[in-house]
PDB file of N, CA and C in Angstrom:
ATOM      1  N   UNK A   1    -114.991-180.599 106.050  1.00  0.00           N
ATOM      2  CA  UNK A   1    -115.888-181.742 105.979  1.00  0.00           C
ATOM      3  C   UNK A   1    -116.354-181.924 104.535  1.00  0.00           C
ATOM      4  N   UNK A   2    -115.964-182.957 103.825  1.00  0.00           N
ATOM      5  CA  UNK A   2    -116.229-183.821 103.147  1.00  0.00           C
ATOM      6  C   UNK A   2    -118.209-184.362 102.384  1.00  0.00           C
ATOM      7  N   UNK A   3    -118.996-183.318 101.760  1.00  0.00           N
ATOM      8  CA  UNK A   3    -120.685-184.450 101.576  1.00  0.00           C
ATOM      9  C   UNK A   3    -120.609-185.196 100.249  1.00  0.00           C
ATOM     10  N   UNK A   4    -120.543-186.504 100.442  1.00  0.00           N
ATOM     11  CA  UNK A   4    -120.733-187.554  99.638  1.00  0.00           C
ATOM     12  C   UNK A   4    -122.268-187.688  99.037  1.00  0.00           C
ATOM     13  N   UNK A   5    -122.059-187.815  97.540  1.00  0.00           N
ATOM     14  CA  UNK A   5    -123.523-187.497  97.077  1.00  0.00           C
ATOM     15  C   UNK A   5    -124.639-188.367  97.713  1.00  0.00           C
ATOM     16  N   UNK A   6    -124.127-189.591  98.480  1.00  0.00           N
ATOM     17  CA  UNK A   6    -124.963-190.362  99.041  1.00  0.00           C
ATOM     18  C   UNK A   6    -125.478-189.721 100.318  1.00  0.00           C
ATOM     19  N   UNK A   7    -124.963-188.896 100.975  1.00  0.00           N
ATOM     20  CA  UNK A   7    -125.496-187.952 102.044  1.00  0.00           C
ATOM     21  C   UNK A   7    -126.510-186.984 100.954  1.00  0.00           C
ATOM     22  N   UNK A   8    -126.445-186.343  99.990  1.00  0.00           N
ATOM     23  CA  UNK A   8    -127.579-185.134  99.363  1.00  0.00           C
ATOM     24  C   UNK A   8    -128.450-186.381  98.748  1.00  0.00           C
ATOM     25  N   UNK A   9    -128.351-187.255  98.554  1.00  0.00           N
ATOM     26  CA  UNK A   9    -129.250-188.248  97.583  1.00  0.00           C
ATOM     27  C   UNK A   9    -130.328-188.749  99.342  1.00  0.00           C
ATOM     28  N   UNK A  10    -129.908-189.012 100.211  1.00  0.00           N
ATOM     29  CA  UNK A  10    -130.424-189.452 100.923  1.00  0.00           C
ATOM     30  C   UNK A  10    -130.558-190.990 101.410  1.00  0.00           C
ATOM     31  N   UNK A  11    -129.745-191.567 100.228  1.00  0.00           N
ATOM     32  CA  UNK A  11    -129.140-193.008  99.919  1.00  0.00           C
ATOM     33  C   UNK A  11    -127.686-193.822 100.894  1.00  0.00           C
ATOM     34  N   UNK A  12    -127.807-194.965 101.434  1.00  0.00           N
ATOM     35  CA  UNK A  12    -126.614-195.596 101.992  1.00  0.00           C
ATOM     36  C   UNK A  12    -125.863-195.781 100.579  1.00  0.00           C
ATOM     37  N   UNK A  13    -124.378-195.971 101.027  1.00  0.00           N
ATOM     38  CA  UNK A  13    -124.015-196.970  99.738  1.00  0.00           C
ATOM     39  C   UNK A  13    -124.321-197.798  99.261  1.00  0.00           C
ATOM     40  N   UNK A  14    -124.868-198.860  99.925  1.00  0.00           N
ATOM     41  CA  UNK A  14    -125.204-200.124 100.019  1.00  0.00           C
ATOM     42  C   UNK A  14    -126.686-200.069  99.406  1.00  0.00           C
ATOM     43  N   UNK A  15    -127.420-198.892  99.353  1.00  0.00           N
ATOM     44  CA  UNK A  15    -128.671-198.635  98.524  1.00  0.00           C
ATOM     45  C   UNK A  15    -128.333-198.619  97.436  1.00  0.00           C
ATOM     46  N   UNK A  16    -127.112-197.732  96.978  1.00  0.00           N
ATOM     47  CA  UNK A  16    -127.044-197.325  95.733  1.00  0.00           C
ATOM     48  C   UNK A  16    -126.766-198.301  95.037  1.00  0.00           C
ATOM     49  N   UNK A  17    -125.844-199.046  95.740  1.00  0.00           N
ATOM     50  CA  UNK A  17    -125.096-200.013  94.751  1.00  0.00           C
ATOM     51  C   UNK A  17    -126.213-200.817  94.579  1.00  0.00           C
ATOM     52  N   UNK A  18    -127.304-201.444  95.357  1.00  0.00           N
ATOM     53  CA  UNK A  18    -128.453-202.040  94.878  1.00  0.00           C
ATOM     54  C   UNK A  18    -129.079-201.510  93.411  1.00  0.00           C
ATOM     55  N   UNK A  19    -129.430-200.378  93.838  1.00  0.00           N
ATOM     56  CA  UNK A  19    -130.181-199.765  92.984  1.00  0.00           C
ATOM     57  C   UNK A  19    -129.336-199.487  91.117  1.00  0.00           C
ATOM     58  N   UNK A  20    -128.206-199.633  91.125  1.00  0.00           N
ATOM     59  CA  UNK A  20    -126.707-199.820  90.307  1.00  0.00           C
ATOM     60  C   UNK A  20    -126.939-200.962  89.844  1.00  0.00           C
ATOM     61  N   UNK A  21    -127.282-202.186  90.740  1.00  0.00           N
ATOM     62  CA  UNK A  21    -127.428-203.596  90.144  1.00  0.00           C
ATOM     63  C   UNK A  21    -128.352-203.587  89.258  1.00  0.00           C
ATOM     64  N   UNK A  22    -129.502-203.267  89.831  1.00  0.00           N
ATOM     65  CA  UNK A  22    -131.267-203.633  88.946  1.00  0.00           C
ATOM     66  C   UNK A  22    -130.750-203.021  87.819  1.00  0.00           C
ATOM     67  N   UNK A  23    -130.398-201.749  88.121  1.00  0.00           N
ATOM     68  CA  UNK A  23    -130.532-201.207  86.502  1.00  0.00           C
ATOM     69  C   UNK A  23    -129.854-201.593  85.780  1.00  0.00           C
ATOM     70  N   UNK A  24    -128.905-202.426  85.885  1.00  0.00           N
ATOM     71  CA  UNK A  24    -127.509-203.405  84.859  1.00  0.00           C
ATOM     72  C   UNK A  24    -128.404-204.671  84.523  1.00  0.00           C
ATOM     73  N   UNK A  25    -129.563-205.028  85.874  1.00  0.00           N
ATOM     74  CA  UNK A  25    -130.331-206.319  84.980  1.00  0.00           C
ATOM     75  C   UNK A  25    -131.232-205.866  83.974  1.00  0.00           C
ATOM     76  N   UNK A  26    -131.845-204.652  84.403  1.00  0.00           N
ATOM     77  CA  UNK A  26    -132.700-204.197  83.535  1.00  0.00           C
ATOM     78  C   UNK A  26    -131.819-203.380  82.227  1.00  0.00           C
ATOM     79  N   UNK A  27    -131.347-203.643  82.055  1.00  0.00           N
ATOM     80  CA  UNK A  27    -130.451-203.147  80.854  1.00  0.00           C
ATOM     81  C   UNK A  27    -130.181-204.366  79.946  1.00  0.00           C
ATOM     82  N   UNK A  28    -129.358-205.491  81.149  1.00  0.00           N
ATOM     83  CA  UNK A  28    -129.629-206.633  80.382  1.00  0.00           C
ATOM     84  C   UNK A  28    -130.488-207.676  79.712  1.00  0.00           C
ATOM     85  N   UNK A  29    -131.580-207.328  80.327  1.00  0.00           N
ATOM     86  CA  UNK A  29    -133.192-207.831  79.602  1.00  0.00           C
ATOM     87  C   UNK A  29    -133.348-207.081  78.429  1.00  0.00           C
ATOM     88  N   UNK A  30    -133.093-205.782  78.414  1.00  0.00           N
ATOM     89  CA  UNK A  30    -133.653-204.500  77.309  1.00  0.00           C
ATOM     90  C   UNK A  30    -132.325-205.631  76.005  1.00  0.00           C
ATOM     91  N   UNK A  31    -131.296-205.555  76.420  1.00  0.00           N
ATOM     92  CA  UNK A  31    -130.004-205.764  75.207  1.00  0.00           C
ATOM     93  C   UNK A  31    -131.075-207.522  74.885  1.00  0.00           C
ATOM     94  N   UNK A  32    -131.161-208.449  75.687  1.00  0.00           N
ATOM     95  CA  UNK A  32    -131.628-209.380  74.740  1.00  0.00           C
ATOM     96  C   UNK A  32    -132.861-209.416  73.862  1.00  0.00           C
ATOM     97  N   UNK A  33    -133.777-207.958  74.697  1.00  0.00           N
ATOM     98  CA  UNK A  33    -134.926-207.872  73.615  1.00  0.00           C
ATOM     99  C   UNK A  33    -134.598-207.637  72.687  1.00  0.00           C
ATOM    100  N   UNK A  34    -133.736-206.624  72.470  1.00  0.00           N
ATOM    101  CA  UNK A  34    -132.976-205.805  71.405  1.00  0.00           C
ATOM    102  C   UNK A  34    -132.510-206.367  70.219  1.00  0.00           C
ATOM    103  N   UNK A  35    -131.615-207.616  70.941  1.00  0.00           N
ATOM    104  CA  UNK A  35    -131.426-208.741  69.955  1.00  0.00           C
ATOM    105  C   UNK A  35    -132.484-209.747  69.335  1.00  0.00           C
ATOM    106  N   UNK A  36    -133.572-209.786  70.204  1.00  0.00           N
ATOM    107  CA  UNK A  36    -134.686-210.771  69.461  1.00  0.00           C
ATOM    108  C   UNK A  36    -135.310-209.446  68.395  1.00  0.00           C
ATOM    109  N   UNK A  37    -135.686-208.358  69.065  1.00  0.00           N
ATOM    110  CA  UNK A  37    -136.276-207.368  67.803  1.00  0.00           C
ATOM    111  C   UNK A  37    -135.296-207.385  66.425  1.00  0.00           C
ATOM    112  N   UNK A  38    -133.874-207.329  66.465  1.00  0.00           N
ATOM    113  CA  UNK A  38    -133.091-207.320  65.080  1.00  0.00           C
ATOM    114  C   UNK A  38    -133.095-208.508  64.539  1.00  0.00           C
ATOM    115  N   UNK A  39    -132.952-210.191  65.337  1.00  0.00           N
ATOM    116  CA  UNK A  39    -133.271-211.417  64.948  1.00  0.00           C
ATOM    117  C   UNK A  39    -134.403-211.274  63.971  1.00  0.00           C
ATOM    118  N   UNK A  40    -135.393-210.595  64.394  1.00  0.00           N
ATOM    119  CA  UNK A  40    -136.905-210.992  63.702  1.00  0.00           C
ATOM    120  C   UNK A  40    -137.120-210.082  62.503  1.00  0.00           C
ATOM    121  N   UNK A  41    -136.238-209.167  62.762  1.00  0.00           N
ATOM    122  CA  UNK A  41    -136.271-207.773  61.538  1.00  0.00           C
ATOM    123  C   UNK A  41    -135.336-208.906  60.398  1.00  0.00           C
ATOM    124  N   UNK A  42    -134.238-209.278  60.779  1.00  0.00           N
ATOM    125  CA  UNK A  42    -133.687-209.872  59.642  1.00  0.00           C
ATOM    126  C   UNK A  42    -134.387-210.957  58.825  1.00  0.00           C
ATOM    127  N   UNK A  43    -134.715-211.761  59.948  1.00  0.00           N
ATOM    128  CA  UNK A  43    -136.044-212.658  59.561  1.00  0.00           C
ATOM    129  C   UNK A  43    -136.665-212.531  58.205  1.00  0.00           C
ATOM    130  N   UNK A  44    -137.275-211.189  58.621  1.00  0.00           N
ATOM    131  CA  UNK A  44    -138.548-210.820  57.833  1.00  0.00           C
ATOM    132  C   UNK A  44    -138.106-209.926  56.276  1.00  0.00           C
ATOM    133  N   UNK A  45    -136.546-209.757  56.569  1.00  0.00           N
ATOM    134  CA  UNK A  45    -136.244-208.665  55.760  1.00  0.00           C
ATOM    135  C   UNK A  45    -136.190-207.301  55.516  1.00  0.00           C
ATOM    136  N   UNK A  46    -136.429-207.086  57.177  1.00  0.00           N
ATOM    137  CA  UNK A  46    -136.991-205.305  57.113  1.00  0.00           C
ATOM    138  C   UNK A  46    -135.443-204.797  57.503  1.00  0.00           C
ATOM    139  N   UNK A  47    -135.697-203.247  57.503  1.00  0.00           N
ATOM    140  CA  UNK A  47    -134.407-202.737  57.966  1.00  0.00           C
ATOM    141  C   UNK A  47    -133.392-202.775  59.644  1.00  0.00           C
ATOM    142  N   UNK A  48    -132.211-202.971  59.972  1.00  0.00           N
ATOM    143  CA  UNK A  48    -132.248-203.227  61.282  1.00  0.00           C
ATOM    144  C   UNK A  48    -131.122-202.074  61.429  1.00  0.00           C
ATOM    145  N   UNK A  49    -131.159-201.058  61.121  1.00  0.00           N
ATOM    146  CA  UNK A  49    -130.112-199.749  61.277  1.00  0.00           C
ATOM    147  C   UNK A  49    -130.902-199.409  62.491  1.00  0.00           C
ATOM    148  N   UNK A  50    -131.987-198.842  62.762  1.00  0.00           N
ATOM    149  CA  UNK A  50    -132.671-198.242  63.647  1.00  0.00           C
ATOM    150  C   UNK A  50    -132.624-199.393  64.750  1.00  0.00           C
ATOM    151  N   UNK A  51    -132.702-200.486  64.874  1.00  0.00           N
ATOM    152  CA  UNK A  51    -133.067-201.375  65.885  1.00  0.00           C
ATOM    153  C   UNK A  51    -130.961-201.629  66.359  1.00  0.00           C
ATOM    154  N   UNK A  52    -130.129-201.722  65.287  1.00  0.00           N
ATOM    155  CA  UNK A  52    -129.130-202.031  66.126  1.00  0.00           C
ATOM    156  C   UNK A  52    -128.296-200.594  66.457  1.00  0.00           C
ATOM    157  N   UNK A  53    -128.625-199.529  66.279  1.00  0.00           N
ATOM    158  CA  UNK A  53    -128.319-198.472  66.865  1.00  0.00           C
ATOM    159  C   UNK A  53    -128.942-198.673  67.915  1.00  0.00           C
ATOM    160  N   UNK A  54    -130.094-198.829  68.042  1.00  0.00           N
ATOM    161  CA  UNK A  54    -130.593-198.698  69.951  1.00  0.00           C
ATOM    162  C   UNK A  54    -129.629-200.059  70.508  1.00  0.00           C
ATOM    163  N   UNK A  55    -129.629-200.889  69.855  1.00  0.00           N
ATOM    164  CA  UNK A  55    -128.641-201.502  71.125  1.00  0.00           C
ATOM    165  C   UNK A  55    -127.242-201.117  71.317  1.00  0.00           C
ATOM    166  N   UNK A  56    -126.196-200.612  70.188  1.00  0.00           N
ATOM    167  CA  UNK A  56    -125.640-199.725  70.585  1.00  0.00           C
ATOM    168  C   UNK A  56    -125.416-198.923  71.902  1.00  0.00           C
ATOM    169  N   UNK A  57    -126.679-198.260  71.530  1.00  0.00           N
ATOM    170  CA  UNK A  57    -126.598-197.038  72.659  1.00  0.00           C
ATOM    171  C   UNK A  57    -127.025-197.984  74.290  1.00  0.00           C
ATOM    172  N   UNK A  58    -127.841-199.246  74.179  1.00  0.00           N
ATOM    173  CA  UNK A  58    -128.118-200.012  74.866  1.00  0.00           C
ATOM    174  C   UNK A  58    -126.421-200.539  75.895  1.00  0.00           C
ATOM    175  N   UNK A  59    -125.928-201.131  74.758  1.00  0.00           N
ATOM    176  CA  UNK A  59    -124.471-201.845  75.319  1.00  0.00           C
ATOM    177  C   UNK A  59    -123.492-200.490  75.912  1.00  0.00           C
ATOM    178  N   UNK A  60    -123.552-199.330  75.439  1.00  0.00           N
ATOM    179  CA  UNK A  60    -123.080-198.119  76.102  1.00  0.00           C
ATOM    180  C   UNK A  60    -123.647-197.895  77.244  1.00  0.00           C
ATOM    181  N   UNK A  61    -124.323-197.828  77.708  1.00  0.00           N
ATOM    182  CA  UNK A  61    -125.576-197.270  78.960  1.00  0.00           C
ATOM    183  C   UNK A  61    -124.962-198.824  80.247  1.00  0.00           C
ATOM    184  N   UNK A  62    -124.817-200.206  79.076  1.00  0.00           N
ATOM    185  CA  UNK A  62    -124.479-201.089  80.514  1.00  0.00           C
ATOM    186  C   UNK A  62    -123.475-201.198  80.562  1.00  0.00           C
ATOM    187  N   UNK A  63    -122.160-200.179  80.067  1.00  0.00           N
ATOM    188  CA  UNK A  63    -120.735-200.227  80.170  1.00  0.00           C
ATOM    189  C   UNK A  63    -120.961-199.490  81.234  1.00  0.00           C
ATOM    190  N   UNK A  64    -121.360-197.713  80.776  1.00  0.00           N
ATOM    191  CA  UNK A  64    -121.390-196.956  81.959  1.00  0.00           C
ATOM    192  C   UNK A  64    -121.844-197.465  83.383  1.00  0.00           C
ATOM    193  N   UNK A  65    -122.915-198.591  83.484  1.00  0.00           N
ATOM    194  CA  UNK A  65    -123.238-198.794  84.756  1.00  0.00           C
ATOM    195  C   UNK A  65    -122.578-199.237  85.199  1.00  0.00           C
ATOM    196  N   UNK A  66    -121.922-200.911  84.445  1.00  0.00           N
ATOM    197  CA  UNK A  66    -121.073-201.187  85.455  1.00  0.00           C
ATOM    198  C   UNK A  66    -120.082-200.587  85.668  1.00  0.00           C
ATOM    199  N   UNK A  67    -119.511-199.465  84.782  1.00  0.00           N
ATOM    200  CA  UNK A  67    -118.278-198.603  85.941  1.00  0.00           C
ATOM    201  C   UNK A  67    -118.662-197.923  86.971  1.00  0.00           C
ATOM    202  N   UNK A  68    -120.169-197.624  86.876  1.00  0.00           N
ATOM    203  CA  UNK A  68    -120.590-196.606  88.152  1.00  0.00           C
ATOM    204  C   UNK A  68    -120.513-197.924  89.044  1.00  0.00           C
ATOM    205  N   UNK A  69    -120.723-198.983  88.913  1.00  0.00           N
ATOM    206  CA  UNK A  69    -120.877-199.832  90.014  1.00  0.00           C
ATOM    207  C   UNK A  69    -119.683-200.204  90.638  1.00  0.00           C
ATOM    208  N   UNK A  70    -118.666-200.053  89.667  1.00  0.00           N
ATOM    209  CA  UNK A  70    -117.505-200.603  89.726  1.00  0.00           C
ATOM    210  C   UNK A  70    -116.781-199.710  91.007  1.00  0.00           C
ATOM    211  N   UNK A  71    -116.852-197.692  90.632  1.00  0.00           N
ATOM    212  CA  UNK A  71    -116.598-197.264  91.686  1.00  0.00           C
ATOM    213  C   UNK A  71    -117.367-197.143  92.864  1.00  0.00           C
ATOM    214  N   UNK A  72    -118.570-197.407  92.898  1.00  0.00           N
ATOM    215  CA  UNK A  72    -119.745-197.733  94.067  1.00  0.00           C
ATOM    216  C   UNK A  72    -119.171-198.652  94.963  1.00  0.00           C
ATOM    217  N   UNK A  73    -118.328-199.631  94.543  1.00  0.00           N
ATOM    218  CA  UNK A  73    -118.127-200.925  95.402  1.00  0.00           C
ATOM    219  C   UNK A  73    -116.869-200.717  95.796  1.00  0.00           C
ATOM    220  N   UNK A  74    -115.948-200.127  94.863  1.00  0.00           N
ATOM    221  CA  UNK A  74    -114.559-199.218  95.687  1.00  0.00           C
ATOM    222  C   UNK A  74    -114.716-198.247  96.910  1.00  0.00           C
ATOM    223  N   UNK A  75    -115.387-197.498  95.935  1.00  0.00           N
ATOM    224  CA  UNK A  75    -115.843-196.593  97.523  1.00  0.00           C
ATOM    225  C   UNK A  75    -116.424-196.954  98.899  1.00  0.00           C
ATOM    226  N   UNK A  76    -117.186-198.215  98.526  1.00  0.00           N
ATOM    227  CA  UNK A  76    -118.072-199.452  99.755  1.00  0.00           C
ATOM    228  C   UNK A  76    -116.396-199.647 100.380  1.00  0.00           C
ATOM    229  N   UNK A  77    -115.726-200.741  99.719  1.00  0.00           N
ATOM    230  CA  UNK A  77    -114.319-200.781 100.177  1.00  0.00           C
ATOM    231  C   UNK A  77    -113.675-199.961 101.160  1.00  0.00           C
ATOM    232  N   UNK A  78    -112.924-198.683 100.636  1.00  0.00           N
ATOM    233  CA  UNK A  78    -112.458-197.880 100.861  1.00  0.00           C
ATOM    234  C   UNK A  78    -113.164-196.819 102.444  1.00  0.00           C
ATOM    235  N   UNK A  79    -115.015-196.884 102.389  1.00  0.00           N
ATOM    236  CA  UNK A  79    -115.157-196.633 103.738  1.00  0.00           C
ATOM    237  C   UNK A  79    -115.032-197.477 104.530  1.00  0.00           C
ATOM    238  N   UNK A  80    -115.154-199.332 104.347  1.00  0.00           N
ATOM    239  CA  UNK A  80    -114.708-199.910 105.477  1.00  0.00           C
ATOM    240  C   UNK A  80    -113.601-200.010 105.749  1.00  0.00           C
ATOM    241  N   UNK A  81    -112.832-200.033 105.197  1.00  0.00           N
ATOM    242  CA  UNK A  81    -111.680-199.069 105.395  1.00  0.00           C
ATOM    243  C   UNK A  81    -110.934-198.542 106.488  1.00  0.00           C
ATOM    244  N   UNK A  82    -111.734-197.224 105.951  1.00  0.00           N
ATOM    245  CA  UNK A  82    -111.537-196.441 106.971  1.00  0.00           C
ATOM    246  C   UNK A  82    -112.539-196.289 108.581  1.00  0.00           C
ATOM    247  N   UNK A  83    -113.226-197.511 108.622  1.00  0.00           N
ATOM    248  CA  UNK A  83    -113.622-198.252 109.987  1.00  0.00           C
ATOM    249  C   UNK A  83    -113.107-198.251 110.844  1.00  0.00           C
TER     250      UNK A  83
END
């Protein structure tokens, strides 16, 4: 027998993958702040190394999600499936 982390998490799939979404919107709100904070740094003339490294690491974090989502919704697939 087979425990799917969604059995130890205590989560349906169908939770997770919710919970997979928000955090890809909320990632995507953070990346356009990100971009108005370096907009306004250039603006003003200040430095924007520190501000476009965090989005960097920003646009990394919403690659990774959507692949976690990507296999979240395979795996959704794949158990109806096996229905």
């Amino acid at each position: 027998m087979t425990i799917t982390h969604n059995e130890i998490a205590g989560m349906t799939i169908q939770e997770d993958i919710e919970r997979v979404e928000q955090h890809i919107r909320e990632i995507e709100e953070r990346i356009e702040r990100q971009r108005a904070v370096i907009t306004q740094a250039e603006e003003n003339g200040l430095p924007t190394d520190g501000p476009s490294n965090f989005l960097w690491f920003l646009k990394e974090a919403l690659s990774l999600s959507r692949d976690h989502l990507a296999r979240l919704l395979a795996d959704e697939f794949r158990a109806g499936d096996s229905q």
